[in-house]
Each structure stands twice: as structure tokens, then as C-alpha cells.
C-alpha atoms as a PDB file:
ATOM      1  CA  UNK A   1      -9.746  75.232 -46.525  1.00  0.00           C
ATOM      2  CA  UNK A   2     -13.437  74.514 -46.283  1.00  0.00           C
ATOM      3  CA  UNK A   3     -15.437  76.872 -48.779  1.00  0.00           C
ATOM      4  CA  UNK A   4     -18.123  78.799 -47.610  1.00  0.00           C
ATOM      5  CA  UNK A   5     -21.308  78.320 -49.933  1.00  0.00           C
ATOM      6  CA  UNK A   6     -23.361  80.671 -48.158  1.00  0.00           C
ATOM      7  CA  UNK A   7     -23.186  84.409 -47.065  1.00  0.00           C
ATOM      8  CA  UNK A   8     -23.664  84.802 -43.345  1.00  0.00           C
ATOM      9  CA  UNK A   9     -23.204  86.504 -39.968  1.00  0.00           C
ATOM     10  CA  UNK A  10     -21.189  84.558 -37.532  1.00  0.00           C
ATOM     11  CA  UNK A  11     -22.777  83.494 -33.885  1.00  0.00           C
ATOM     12  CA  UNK A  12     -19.920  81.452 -32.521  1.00  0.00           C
ATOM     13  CA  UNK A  13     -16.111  81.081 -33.343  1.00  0.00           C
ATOM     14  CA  UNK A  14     -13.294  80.108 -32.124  1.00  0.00           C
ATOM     15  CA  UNK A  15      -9.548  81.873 -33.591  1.00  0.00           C
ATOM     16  CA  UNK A  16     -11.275  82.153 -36.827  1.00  0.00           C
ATOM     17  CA  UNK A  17      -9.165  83.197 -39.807  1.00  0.00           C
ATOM     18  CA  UNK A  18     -11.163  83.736 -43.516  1.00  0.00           C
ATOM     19  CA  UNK A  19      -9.358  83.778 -46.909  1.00  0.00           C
ATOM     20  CA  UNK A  20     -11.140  86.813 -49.061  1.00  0.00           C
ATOM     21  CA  UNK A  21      -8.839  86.653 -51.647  1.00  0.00           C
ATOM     22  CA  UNK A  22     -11.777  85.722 -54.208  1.00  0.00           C
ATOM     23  CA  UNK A  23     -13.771  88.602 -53.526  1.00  0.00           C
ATOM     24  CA  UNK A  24     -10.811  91.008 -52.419  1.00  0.00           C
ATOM     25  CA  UNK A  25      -7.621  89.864 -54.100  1.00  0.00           C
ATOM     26  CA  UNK A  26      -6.317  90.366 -50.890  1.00  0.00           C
ATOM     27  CA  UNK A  27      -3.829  88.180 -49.821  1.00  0.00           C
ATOM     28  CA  UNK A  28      -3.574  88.678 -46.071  1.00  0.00           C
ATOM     29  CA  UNK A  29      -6.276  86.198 -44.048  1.00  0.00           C
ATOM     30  CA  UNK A  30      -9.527  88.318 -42.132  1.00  0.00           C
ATOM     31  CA  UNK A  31      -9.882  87.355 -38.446  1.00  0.00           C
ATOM     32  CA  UNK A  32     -13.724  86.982 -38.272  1.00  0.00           C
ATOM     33  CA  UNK A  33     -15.300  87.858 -34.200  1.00  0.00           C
ATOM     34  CA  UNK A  34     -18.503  88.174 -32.836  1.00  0.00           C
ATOM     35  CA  UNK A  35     -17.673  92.023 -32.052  1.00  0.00           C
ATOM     36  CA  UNK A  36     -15.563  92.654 -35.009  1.00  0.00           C
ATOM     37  CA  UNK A  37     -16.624  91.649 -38.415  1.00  0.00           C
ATOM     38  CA  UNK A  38     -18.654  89.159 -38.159  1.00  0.00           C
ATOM     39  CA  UNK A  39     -19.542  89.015 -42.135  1.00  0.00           C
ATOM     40  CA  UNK A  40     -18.951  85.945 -43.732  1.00  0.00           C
ATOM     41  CA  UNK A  41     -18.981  85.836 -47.548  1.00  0.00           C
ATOM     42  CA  UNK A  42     -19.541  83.166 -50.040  1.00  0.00           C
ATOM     43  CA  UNK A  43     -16.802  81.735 -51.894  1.00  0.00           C
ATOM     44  CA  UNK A  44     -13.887  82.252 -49.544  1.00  0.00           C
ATOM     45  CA  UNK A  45     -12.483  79.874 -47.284  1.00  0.00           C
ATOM     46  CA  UNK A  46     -12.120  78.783 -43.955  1.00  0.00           C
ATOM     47  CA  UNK A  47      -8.167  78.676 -43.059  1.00  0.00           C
ATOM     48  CA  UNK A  48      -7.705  78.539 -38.961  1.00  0.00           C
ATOM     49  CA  UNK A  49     -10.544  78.002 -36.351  1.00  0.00           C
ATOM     50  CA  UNK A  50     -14.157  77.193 -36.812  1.00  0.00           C
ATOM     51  CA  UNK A  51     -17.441  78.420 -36.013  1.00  0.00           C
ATOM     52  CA  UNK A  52     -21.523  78.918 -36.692  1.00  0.00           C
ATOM     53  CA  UNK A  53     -22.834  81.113 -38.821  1.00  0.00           C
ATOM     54  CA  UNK A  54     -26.860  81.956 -39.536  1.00  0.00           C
ATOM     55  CA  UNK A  55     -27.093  82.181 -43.469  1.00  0.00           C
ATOM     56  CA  UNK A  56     -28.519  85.068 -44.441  1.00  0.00           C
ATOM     57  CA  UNK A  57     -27.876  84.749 -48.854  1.00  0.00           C
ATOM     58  CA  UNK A  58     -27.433  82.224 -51.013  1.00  0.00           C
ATOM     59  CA  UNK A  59     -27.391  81.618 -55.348  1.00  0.00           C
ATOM     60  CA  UNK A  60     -27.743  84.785 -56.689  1.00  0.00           C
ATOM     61  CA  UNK A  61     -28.278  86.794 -53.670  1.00  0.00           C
ATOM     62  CA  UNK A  62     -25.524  86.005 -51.962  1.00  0.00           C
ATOM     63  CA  UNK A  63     -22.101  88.638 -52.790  1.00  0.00           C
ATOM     64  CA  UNK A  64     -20.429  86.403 -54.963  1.00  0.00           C
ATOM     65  CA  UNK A  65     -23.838  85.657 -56.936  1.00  0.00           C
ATOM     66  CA  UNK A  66     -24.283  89.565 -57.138  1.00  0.00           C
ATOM     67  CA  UNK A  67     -21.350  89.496 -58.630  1.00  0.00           C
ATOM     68  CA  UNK A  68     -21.294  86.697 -61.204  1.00  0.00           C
ATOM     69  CA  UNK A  69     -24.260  88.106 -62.023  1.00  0.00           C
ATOM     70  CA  UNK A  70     -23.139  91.977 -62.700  1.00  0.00           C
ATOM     71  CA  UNK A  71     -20.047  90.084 -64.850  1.00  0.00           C
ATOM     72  CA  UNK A  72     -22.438  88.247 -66.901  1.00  0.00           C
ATOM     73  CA  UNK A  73     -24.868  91.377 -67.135  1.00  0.00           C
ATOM     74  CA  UNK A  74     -21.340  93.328 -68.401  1.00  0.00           C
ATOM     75  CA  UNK A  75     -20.985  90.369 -70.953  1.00  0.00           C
ATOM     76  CA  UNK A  76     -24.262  90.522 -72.905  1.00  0.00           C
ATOM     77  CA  UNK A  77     -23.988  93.943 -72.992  1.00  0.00           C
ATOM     78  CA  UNK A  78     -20.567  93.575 -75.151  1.00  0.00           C
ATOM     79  CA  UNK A  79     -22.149  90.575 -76.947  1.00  0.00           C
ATOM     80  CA  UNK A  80     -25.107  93.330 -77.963  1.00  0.00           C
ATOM     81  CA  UNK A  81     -22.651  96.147 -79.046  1.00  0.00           C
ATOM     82  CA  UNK A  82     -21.115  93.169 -81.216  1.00  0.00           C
ATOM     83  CA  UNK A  83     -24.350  92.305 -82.668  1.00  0.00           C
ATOM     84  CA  UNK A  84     -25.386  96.258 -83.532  1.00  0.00           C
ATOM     85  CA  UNK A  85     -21.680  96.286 -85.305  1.00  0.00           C
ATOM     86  CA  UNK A  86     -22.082  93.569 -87.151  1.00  0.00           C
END
């Protein structure tokens, strides 16, 4: 259950099984492989296996940053239509 903090490209695993469910809302865990998807996104977790990843995004940058930041970007923009109402 470890959570990823980082978004990253896997270099070594072993039987490694991801929980995207955060990003996704998919349910089913991702089998993560050198040859096969080797993407590893922030804020899901680990739930079989292990492995090394090199990080390639982090904070903001990183797919979950992207999109806590296009959320918060969709929330001002309602707070300013409130404001021009008002």
C-alpha cells in the first residue's frame, strides 16, 4: 500500500501490481513491466511486488499535480462568475 509521491518510469520490478484507482476510478490493479507499461503515476499505490523507478515529475508537474491544479483553475473560475453576479 505504499503511495507513490513521484511520477516515474520503472527500471526494475518484480510481479508488480499498481492501484490507479485515484487517477482512473478504476478498480481492477495495473501490472506495471519493463516492456509493458512501465508508467508510474503519483498518488496511486503500490499493492503486490516492488521495484525502481527514475522520477521523472514531481509537485505540480507530476499527473496528479496537473490535475489538482486544472480542479483548482476550474474553481476560481466559478468563484469569478460568482463575483461578476453578485
Amino acid at each position: 500500500g505504499d503511495l507513490l509521491p513521484a511520477d516515474g518510469v520503472l527500471i526494475q520490478g518484480n510481479d508488480l501490481k499498481i492501484d490507479e484507482s485515484a487517477l482512473t476510478g478504476e478498480s481492477d490493479h495495473v501490472r506495471k513491466s519493463l516492456d509493458k507499461d512501465p508508467l508510474l503515476l503519483s498518488g496511486t499505490h503500490v499493492m503486490e511486488g516492488s521495484g525502481r523507478m527514475v522520477v521523472t515529475a514531481v509537485g505540480v508537474n507530476s499527473q496528479s499535480g496537473i490535475i489538482f491544479t486544472l480542479l483548482g483553475a476550474a474553481g476560481d473560475d466559478e468563484d469569478d462568475s460568482k463575483d461578476r453576479k453578485g
